[in-house]
PDB file of N, CA and C in Angstrom:
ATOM      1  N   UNK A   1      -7.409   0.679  -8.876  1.00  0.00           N
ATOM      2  CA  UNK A   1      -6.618   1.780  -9.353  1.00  0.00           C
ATOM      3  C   UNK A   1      -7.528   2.806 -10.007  1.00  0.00           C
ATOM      4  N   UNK A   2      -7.689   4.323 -10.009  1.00  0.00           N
ATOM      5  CA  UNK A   2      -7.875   5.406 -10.502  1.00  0.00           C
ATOM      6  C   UNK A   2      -7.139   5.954 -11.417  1.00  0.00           C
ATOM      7  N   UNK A   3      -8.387   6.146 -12.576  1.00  0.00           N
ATOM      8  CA  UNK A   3      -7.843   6.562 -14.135  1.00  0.00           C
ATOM      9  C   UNK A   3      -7.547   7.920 -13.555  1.00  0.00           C
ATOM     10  N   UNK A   4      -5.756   8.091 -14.368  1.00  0.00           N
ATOM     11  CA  UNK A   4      -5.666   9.287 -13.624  1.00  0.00           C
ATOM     12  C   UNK A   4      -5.780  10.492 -14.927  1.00  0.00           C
ATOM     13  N   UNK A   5      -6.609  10.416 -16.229  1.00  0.00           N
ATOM     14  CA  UNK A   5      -7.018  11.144 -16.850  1.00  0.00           C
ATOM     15  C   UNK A   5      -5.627  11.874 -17.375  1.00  0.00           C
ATOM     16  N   UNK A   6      -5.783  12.917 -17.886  1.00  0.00           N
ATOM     17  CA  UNK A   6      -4.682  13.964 -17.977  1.00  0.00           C
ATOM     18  C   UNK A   6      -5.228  15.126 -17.079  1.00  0.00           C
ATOM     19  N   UNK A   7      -3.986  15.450 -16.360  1.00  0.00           N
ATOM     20  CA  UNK A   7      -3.799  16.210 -15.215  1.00  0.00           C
ATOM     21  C   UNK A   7      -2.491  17.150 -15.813  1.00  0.00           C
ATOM     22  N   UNK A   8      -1.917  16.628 -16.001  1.00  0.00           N
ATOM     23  CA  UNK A   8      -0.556  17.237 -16.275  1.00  0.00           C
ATOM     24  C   UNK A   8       0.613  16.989 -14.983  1.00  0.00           C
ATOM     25  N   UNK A   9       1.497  17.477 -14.730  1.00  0.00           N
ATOM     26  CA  UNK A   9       2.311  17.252 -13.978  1.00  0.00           C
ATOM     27  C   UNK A   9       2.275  16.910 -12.620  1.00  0.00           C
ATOM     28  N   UNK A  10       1.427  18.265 -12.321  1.00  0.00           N
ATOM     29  CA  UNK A  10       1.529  18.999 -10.994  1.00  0.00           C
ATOM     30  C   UNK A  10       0.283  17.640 -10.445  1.00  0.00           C
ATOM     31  N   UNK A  11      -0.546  17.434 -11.566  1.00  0.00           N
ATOM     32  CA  UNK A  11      -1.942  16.351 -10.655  1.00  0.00           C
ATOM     33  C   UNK A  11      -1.267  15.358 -10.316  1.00  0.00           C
ATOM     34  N   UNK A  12      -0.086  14.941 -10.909  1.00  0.00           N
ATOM     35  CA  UNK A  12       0.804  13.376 -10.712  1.00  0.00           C
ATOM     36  C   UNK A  12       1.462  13.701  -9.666  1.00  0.00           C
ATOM     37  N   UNK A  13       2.113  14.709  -9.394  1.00  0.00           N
ATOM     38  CA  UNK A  13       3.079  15.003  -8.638  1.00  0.00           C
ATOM     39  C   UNK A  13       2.061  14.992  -6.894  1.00  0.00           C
ATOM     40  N   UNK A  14       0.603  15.963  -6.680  1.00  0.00           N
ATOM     41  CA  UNK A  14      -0.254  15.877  -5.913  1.00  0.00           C
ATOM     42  C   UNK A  14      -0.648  14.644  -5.638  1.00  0.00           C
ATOM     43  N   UNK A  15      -1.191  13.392  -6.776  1.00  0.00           N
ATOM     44  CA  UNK A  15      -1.203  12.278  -6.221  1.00  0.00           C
ATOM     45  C   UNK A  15      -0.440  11.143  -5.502  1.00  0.00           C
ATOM     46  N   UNK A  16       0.470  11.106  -6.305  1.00  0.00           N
ATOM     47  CA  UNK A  16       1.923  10.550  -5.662  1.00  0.00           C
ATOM     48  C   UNK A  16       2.270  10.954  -4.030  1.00  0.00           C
ATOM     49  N   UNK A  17       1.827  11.982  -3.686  1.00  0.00           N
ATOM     50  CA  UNK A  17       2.481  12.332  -2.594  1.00  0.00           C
ATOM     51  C   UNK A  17       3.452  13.406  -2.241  1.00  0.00           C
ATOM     52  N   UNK A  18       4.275  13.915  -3.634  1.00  0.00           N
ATOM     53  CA  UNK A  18       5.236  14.820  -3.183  1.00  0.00           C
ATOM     54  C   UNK A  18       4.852  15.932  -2.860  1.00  0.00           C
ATOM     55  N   UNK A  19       5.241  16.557  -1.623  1.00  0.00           N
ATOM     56  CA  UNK A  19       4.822  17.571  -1.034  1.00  0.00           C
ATOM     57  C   UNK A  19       5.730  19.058  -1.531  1.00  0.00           C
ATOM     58  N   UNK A  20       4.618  19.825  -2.523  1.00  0.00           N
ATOM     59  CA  UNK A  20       5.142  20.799  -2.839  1.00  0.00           C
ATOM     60  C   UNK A  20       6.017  22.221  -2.050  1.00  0.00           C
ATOM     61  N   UNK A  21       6.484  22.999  -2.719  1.00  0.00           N
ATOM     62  CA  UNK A  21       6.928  24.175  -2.181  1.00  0.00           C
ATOM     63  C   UNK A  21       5.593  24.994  -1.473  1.00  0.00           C
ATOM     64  N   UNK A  22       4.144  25.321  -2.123  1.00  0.00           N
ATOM     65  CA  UNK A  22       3.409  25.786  -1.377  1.00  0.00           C
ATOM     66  C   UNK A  22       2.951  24.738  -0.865  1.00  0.00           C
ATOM     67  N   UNK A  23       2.996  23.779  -0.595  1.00  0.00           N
ATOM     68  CA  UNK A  23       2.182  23.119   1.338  1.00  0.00           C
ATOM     69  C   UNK A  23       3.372  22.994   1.773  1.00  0.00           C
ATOM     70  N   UNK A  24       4.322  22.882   1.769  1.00  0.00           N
ATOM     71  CA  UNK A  24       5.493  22.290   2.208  1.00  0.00           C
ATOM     72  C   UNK A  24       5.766  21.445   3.396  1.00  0.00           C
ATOM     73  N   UNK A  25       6.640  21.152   3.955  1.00  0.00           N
ATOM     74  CA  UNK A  25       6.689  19.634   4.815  1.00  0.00           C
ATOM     75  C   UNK A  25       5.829  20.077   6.073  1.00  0.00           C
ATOM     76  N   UNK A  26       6.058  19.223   6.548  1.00  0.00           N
ATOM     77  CA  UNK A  26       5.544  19.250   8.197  1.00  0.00           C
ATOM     78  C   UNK A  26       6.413  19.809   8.648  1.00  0.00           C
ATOM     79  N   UNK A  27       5.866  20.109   9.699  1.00  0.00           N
ATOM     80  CA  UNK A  27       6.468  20.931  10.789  1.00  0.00           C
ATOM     81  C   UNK A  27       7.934  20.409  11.695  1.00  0.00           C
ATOM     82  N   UNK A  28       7.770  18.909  11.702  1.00  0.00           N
ATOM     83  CA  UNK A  28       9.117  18.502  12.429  1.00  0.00           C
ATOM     84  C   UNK A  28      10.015  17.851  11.151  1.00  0.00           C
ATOM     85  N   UNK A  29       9.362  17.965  10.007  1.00  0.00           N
ATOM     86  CA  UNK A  29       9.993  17.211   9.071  1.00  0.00           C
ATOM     87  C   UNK A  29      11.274  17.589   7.862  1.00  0.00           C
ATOM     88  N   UNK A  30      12.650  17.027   8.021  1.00  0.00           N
ATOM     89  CA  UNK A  30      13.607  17.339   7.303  1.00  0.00           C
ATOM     90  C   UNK A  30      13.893  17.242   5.944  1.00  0.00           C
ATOM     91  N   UNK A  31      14.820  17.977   5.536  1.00  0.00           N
ATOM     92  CA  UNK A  31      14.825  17.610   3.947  1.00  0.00           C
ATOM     93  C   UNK A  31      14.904  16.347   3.591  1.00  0.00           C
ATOM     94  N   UNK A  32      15.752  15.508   4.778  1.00  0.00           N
ATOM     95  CA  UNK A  32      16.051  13.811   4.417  1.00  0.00           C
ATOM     96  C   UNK A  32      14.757  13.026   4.542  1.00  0.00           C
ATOM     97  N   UNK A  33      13.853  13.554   5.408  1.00  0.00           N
ATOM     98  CA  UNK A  33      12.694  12.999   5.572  1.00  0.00           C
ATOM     99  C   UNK A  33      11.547  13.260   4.435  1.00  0.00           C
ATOM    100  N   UNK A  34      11.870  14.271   3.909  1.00  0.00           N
ATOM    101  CA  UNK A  34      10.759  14.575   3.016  1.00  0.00           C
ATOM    102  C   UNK A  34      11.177  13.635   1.133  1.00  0.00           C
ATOM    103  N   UNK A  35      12.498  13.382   1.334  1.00  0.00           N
ATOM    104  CA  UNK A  35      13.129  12.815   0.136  1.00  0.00           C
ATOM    105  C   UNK A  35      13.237  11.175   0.445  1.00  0.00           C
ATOM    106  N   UNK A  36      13.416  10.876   1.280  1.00  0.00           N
ATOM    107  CA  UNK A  36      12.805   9.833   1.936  1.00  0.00           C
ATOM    108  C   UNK A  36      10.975   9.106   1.333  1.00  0.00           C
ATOM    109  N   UNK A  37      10.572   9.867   1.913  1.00  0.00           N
ATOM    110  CA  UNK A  37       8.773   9.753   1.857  1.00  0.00           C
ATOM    111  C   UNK A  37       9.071   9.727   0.277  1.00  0.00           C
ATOM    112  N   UNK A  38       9.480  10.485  -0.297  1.00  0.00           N
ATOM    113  CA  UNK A  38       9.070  10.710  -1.921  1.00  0.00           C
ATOM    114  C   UNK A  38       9.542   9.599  -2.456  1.00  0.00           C
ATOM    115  N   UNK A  39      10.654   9.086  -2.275  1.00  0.00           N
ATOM    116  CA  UNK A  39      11.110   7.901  -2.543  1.00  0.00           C
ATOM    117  C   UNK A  39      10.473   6.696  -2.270  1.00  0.00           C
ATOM    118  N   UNK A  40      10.252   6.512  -0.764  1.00  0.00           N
ATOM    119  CA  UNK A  40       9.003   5.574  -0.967  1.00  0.00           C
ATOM    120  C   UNK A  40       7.621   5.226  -1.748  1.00  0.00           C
ATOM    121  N   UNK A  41       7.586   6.680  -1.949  1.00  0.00           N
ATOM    122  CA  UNK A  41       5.853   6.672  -2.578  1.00  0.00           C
ATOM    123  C   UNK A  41       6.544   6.439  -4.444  1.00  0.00           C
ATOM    124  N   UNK A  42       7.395   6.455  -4.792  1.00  0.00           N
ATOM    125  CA  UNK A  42       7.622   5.692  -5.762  1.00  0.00           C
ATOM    126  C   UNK A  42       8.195   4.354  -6.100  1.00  0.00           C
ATOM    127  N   UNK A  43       8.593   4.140  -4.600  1.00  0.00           N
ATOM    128  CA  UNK A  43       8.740   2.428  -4.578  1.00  0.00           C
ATOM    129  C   UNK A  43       7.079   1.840  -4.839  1.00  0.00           C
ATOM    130  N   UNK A  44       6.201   2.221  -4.338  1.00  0.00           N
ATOM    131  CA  UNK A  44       5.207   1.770  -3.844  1.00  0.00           C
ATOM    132  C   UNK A  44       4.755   1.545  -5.548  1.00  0.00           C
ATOM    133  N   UNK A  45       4.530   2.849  -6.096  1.00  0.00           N
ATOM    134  CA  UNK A  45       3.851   2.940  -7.721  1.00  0.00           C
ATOM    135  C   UNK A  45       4.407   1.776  -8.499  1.00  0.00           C
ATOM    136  N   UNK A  46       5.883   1.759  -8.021  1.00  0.00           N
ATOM    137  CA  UNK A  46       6.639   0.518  -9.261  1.00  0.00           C
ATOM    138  C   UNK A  46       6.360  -0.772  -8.697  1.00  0.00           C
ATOM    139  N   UNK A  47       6.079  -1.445  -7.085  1.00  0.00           N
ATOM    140  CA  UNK A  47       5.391  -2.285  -6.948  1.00  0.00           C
ATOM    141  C   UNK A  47       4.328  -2.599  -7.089  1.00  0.00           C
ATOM    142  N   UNK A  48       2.998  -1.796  -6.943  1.00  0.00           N
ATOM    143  CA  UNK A  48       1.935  -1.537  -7.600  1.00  0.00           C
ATOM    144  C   UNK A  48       1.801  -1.824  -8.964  1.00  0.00           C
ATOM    145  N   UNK A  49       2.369  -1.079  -9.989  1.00  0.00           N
ATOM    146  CA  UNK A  49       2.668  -1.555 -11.258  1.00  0.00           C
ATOM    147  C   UNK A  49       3.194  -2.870 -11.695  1.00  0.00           C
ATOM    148  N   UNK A  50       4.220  -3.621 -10.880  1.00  0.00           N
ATOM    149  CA  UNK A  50       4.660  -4.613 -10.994  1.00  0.00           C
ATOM    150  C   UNK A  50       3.673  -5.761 -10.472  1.00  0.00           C
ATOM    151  N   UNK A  51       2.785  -5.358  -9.687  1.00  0.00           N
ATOM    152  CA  UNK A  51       1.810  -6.391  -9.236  1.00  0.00           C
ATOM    153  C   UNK A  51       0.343  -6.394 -10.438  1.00  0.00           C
ATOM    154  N   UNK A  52       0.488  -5.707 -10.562  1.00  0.00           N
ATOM    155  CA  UNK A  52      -0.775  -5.394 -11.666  1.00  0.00           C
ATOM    156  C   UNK A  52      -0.303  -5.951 -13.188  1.00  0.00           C
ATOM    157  N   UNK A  53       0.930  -5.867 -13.473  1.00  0.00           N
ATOM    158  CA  UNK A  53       1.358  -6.640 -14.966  1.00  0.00           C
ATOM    159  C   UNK A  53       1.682  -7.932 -14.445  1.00  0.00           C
ATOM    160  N   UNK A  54       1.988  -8.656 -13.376  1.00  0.00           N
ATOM    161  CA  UNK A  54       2.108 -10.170 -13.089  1.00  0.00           C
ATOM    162  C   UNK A  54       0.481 -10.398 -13.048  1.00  0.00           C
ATOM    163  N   UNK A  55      -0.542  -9.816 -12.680  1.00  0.00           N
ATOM    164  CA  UNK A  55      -1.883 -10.052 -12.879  1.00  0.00           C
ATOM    165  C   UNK A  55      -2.439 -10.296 -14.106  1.00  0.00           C
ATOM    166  N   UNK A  56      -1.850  -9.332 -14.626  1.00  0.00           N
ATOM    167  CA  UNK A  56      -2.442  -9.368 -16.359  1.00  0.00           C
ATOM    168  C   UNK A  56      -1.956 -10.716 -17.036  1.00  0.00           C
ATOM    169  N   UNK A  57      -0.201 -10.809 -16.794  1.00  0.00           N
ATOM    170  CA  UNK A  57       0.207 -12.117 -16.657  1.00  0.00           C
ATOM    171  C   UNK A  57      -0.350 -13.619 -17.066  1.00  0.00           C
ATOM    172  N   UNK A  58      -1.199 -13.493 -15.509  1.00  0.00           N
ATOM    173  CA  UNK A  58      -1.625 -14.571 -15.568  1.00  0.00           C
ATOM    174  C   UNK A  58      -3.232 -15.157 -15.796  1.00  0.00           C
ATOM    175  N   UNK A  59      -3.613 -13.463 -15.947  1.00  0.00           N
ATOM    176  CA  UNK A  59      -4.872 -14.030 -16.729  1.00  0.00           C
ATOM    177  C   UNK A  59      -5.806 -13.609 -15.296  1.00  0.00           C
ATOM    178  N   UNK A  60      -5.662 -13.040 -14.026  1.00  0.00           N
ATOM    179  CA  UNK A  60      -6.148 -12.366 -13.153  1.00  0.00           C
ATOM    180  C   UNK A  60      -7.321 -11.260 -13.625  1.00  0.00           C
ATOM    181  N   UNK A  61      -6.413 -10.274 -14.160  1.00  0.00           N
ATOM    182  CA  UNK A  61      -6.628  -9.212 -14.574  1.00  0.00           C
ATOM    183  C   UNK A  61      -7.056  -9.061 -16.343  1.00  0.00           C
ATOM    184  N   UNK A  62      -8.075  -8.515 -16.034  1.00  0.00           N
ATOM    185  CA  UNK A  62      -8.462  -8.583 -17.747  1.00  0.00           C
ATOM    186  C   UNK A  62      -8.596  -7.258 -18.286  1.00  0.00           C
ATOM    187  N   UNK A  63      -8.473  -6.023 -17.421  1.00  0.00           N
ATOM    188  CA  UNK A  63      -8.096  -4.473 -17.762  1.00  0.00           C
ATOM    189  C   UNK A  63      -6.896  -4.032 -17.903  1.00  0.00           C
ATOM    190  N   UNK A  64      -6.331  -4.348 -19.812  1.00  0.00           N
ATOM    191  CA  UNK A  64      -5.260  -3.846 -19.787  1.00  0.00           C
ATOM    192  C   UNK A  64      -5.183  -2.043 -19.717  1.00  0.00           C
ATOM    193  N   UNK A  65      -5.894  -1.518 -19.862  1.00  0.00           N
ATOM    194  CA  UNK A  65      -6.090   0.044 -19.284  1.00  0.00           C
ATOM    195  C   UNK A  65      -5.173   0.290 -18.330  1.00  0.00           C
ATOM    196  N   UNK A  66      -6.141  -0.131 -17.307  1.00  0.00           N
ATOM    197  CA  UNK A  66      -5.897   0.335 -15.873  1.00  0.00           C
ATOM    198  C   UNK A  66      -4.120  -0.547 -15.496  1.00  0.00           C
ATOM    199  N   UNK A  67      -3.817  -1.852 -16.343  1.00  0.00           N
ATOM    200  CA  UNK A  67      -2.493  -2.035 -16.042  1.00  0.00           C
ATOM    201  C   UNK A  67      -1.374  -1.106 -16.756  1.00  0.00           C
ATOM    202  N   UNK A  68      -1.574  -0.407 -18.067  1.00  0.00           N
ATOM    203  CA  UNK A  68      -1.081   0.588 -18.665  1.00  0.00           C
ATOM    204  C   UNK A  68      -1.005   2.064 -17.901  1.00  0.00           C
ATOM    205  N   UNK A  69      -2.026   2.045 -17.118  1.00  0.00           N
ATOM    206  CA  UNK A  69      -2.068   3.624 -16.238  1.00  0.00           C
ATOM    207  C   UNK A  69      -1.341   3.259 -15.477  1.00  0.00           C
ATOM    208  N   UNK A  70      -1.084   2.292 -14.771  1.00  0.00           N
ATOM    209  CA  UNK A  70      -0.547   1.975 -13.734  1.00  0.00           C
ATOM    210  C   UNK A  70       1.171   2.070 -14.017  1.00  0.00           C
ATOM    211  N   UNK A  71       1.239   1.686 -15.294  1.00  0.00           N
ATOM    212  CA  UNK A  71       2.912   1.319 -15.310  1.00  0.00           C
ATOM    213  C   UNK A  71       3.440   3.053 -15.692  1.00  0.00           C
ATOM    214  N   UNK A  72       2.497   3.646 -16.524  1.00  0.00           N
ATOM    215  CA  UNK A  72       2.939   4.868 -16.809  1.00  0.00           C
ATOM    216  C   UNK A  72       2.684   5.967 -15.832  1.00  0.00           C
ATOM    217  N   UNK A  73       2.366   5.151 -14.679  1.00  0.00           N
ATOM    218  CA  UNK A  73       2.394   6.441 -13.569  1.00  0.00           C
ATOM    219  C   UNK A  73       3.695   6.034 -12.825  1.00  0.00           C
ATOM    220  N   UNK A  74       4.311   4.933 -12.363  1.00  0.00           N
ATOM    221  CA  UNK A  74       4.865   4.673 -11.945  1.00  0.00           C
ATOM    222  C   UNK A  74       6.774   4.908 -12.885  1.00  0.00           C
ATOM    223  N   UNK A  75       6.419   4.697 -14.222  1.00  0.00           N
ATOM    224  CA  UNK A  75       7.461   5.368 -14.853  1.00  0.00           C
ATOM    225  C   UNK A  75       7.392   6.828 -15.029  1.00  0.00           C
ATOM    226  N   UNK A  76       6.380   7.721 -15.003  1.00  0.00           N
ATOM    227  CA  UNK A  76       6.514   8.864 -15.340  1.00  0.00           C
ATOM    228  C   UNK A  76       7.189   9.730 -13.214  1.00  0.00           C
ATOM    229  N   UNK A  77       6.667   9.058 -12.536  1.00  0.00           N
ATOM    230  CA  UNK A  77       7.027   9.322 -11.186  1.00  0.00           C
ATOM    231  C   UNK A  77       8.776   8.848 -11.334  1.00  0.00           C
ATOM    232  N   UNK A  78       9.065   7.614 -11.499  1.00  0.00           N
ATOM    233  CA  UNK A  78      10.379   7.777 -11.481  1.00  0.00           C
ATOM    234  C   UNK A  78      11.135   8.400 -12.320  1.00  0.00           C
ATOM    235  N   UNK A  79      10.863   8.635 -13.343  1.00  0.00           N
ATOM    236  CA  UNK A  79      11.862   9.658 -13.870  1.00  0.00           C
ATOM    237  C   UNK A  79      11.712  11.267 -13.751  1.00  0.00           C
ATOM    238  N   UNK A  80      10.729  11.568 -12.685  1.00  0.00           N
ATOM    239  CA  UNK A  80      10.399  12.726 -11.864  1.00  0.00           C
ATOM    240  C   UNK A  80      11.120  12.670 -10.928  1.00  0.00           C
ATOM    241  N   UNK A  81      11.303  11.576 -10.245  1.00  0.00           N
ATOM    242  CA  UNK A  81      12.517  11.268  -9.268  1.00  0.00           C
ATOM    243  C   UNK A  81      13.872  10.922  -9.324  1.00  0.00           C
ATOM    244  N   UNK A  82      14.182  10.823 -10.971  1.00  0.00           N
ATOM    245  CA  UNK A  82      15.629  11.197 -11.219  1.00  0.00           C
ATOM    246  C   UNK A  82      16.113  12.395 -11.381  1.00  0.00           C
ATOM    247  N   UNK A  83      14.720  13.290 -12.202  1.00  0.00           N
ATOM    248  CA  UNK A  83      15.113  14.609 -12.724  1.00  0.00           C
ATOM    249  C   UNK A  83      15.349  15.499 -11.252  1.00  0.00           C
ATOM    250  N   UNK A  84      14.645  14.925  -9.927  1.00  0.00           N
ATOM    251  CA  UNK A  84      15.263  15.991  -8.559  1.00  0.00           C
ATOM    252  C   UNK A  84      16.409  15.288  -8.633  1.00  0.00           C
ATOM    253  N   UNK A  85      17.097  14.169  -8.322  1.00  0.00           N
ATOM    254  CA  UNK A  85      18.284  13.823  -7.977  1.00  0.00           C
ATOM    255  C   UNK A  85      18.967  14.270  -8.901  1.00  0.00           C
ATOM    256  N   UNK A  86      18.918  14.647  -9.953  1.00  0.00           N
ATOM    257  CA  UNK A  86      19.809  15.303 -10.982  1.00  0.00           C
ATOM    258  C   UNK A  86      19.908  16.710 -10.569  1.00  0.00           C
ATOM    259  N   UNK A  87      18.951  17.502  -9.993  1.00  0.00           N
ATOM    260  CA  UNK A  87      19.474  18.549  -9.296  1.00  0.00           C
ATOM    261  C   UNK A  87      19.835  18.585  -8.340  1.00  0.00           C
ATOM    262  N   UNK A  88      19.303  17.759  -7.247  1.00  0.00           N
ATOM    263  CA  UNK A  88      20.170  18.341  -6.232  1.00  0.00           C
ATOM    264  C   UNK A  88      21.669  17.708  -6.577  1.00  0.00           C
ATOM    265  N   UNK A  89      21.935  16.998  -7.391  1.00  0.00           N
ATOM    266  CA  UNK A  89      23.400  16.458  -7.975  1.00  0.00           C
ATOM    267  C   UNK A  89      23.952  17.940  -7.916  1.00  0.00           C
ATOM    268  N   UNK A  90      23.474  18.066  -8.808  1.00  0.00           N
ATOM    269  CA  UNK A  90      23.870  19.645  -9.730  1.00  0.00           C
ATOM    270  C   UNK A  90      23.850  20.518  -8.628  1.00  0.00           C
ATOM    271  N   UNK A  91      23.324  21.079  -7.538  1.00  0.00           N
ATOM    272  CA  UNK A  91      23.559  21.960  -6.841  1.00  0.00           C
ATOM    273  C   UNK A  91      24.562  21.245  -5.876  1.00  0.00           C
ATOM    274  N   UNK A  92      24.776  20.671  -5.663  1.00  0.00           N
ATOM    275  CA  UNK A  92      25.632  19.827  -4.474  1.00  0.00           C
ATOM    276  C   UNK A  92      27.054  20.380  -5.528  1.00  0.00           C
ATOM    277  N   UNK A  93      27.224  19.893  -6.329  1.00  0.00           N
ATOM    278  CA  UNK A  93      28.420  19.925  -7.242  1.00  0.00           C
ATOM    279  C   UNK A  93      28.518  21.464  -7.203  1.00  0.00           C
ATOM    280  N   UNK A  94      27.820  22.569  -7.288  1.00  0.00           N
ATOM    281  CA  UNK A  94      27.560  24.175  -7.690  1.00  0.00           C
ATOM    282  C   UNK A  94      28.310  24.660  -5.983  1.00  0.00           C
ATOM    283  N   UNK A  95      27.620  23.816  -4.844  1.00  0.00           N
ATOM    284  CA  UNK A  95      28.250  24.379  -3.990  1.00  0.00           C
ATOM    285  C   UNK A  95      29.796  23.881  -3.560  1.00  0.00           C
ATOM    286  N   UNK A  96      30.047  23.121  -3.716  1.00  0.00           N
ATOM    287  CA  UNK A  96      31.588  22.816  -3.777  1.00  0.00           C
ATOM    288  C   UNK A  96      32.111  23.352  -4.541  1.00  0.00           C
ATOM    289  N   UNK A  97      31.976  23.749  -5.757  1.00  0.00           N
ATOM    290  CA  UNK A  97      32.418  24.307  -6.318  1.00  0.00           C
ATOM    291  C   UNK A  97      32.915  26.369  -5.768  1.00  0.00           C
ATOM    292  N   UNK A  98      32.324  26.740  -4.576  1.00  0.00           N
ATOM    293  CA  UNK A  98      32.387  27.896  -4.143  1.00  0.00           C
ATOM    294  C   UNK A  98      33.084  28.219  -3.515  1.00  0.00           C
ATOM    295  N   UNK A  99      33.980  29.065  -3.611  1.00  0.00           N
ATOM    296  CA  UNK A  99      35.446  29.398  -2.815  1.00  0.00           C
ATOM    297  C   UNK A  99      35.081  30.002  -1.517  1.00  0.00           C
ATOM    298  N   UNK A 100      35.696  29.227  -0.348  1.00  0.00           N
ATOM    299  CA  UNK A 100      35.284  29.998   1.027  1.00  0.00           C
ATOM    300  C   UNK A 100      36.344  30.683   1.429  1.00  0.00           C
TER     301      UNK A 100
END
């Protein structure tokens, strides 16, 4: 695992995988696909994390550091990945809400 220093948001968000507004998706790739991928790549961090504190566990692993970076990347990614589902909540709800 790579100390991921302080970066601030946008470096977590670049490592993780989520593909910003300026690069934006691929070329054949949908909004479901791109929320998809993002979702995976935070399954991956919380298994990652979860494999690295059963290490520490058991006495594997003797860098509690790098098991601390690990869990706080993987919590700071998911609740990056609630705060979109909380918007697109919120816009989903904004457009029903619009008289046709």
């Amino acid at each position: 695992m790579n100390d991921i220093g302080i970066k601030g948001i946008r470096g977590i968000v670049q490592e993780i995988g989520i593909k910003g507004p300026e690069k934006g998706a691929g070329p054949g790739e949908s909004f479901s696909e791109v929320l998809k991928n993002s979702i995976e790549q935070v399954n991956k961090l919380q298994v990652e994390a979860d494999q690295a504190s059963q290490e520490l566990l058991l006495g594997q692993d003797k860098n509690i550091h790098q098991v601390m970076i690990a869990v706080e990347k993987a919590n700071l990614s998911f609740q990056l990945m609630m705060q979109v589902r909380n918007k697109i909540v919120t816009a989903y709800e904004e457009m029903m809400r619009v008289q046709v």
